[in-house]
N, C-alpha and C. Protein backbone atom coordinates (compact mmCIF):
# COMPACT_ATOMS: atom_id res chain seq x y z
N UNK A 1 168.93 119.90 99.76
CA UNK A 1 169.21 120.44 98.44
C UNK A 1 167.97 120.28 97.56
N UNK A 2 167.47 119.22 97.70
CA UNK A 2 166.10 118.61 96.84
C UNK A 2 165.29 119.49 97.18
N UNK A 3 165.10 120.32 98.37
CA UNK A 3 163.88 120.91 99.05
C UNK A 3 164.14 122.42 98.10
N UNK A 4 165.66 122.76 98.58
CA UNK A 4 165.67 124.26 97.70
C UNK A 4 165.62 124.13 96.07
N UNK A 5 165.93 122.61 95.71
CA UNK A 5 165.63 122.95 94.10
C UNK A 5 164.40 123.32 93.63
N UNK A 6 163.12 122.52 94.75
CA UNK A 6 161.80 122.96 94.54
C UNK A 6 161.48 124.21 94.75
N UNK A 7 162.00 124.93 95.64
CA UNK A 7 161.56 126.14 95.58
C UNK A 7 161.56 127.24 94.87
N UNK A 8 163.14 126.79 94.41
CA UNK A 8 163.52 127.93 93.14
C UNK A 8 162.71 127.28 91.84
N UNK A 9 162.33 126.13 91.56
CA UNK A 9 161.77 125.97 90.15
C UNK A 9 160.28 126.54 90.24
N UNK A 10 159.69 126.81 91.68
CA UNK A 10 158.32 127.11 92.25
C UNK A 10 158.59 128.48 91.22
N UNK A 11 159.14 129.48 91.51
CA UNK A 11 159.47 130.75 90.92
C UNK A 11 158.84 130.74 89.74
N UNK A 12 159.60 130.10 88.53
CA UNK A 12 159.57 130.31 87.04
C UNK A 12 157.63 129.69 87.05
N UNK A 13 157.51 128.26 87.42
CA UNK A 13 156.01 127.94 86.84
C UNK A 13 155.22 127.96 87.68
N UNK A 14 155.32 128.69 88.83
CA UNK A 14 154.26 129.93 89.18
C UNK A 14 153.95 131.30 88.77
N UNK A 15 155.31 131.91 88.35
CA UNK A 15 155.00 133.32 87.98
C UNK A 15 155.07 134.26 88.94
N UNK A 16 156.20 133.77 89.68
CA UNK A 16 156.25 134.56 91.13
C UNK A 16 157.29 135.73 90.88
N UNK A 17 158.30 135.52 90.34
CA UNK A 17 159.17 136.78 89.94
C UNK A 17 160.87 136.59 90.34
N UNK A 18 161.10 137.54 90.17
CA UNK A 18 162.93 137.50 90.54
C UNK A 18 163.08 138.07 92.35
N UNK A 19 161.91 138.60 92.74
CA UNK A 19 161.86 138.52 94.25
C UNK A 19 161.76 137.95 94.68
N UNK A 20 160.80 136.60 94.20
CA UNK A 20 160.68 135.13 95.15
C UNK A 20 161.74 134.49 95.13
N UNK A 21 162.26 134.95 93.47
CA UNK A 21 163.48 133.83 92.94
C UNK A 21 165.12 134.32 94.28
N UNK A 22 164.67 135.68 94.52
CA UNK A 22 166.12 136.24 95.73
C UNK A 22 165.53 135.67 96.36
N UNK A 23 164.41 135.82 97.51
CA UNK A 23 163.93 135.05 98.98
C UNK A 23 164.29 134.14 99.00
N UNK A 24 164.13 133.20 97.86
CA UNK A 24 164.71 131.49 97.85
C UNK A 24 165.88 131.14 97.88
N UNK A 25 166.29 132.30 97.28
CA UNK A 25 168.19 131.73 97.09
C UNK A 25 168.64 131.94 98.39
N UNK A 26 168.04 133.21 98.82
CA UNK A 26 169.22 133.52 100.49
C UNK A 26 168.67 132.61 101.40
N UNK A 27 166.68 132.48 101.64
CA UNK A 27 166.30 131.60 102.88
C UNK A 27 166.91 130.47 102.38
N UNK A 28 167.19 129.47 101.34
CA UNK A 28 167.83 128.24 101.09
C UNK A 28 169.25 128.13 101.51
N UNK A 29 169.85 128.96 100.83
CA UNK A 29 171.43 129.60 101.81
C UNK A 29 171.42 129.25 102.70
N UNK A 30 170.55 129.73 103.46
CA UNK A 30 170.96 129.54 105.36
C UNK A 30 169.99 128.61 105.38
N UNK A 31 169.47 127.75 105.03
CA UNK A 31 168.75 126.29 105.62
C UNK A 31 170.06 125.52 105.01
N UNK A 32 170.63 125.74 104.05
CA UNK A 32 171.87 124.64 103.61
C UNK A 32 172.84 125.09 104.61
N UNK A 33 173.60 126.09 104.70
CA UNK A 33 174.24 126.47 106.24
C UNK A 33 174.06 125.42 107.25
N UNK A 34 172.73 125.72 107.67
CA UNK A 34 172.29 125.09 108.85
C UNK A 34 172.15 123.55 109.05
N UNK A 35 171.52 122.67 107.75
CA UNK A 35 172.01 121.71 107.55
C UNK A 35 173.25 121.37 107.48
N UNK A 36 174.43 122.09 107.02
CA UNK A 36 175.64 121.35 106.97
C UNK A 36 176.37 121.55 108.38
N UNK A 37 176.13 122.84 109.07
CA UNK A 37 176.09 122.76 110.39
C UNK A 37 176.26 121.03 111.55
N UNK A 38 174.55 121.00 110.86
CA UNK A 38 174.15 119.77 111.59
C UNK A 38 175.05 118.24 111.39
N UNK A 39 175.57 118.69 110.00
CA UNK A 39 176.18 117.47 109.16
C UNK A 39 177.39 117.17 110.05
N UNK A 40 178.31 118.31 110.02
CA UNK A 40 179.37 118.66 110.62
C UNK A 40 179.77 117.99 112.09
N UNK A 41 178.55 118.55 113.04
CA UNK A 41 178.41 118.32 114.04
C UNK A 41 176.59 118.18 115.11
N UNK A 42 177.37 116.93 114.64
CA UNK A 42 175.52 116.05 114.81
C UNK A 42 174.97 116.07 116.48
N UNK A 43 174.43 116.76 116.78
CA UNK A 43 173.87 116.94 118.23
C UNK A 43 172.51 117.45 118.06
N UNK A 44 172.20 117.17 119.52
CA UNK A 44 170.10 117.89 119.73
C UNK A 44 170.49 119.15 119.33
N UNK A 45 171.41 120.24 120.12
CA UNK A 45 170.69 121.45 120.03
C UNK A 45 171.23 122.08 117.97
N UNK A 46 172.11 121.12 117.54
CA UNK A 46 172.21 121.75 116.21
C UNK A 46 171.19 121.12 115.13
N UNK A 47 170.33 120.11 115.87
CA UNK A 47 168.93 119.92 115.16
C UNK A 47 167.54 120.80 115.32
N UNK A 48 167.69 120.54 116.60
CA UNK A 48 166.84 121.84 117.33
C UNK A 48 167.14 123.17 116.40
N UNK A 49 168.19 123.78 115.96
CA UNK A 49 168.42 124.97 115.52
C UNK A 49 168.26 124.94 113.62
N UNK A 50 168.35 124.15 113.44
CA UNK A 50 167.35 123.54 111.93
C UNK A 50 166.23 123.11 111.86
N UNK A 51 165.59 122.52 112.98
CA UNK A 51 164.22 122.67 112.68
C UNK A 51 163.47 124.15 112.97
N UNK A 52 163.98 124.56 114.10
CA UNK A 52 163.23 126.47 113.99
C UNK A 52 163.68 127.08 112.84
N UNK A 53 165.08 126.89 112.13
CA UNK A 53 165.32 127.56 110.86
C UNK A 53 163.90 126.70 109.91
N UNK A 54 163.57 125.96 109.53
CA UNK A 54 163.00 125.56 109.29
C UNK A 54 161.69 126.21 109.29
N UNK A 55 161.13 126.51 110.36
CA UNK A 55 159.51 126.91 110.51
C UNK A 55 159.73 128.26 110.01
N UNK A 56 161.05 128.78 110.32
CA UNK A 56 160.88 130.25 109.81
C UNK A 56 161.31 130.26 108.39
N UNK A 57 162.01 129.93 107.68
CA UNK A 57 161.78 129.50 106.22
C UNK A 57 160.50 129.15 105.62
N UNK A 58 159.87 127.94 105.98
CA UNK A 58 158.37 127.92 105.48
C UNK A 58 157.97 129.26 105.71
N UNK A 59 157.93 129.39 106.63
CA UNK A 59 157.16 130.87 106.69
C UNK A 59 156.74 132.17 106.02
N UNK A 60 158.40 132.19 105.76
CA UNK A 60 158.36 133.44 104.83
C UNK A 60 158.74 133.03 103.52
N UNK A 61 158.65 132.02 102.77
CA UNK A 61 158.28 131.53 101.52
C UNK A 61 156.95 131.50 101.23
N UNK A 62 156.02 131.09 102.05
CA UNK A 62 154.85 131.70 101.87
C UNK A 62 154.35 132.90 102.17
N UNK A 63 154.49 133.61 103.06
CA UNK A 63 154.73 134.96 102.66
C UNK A 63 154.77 135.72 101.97
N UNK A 64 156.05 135.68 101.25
CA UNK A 64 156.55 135.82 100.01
C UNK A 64 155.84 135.70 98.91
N UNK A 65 154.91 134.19 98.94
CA UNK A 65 153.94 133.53 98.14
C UNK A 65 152.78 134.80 97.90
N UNK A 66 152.20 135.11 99.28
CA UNK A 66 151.11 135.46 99.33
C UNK A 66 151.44 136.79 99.06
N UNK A 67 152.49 137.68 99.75
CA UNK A 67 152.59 139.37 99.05
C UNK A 67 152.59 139.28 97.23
N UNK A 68 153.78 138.65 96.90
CA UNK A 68 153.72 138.52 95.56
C UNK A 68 152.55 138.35 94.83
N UNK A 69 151.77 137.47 95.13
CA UNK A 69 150.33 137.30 94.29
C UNK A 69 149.20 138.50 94.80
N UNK A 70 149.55 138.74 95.54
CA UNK A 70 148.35 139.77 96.13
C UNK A 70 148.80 141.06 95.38
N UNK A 71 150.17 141.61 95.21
CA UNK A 71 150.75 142.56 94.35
C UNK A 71 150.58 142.59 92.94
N UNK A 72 150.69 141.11 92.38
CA UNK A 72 150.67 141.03 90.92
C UNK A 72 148.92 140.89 90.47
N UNK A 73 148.39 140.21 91.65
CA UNK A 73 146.50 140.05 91.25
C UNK A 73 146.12 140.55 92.16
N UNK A 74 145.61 142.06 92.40
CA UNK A 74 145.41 142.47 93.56
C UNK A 74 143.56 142.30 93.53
């Protein structure tokens, strides 16, 4: 939860927009999913399947990072 609050406050005092501010809400969605998943039912492969959610979240938050700024300061 701590991780997606940072991301969505990243939005407003960066200056990233109401597109970063959607990317964050839905990729956070499904990393909280997936964590409670894990919560639920604690095993390797439902950790295993939060940490790849994981790399692909970072991922396209920066992404996200980098189209957005490249769009707004081209």
């Amino acid at each position: 939860v701590v991780l997606w609050a940072l991301t969505l406050v990243l939005g407003p005092v960066a200056h990233l927009g109401p597109v970063y501010l959607g990317i964050a809400v839905a990729l956070g969605i499904g990393f909280l999913w997936h964590a409670l998943q894990l919560r639920r039912e604690p095993n390797r492969q439902r950790a295993m399947r939060l940490f790849g959610y994981s790399i692909t979240y970072l991922t396209l938050l920066f992404l996200a990072m980098g189209v957005i700024a490249v769009v707004h300061h081209p």
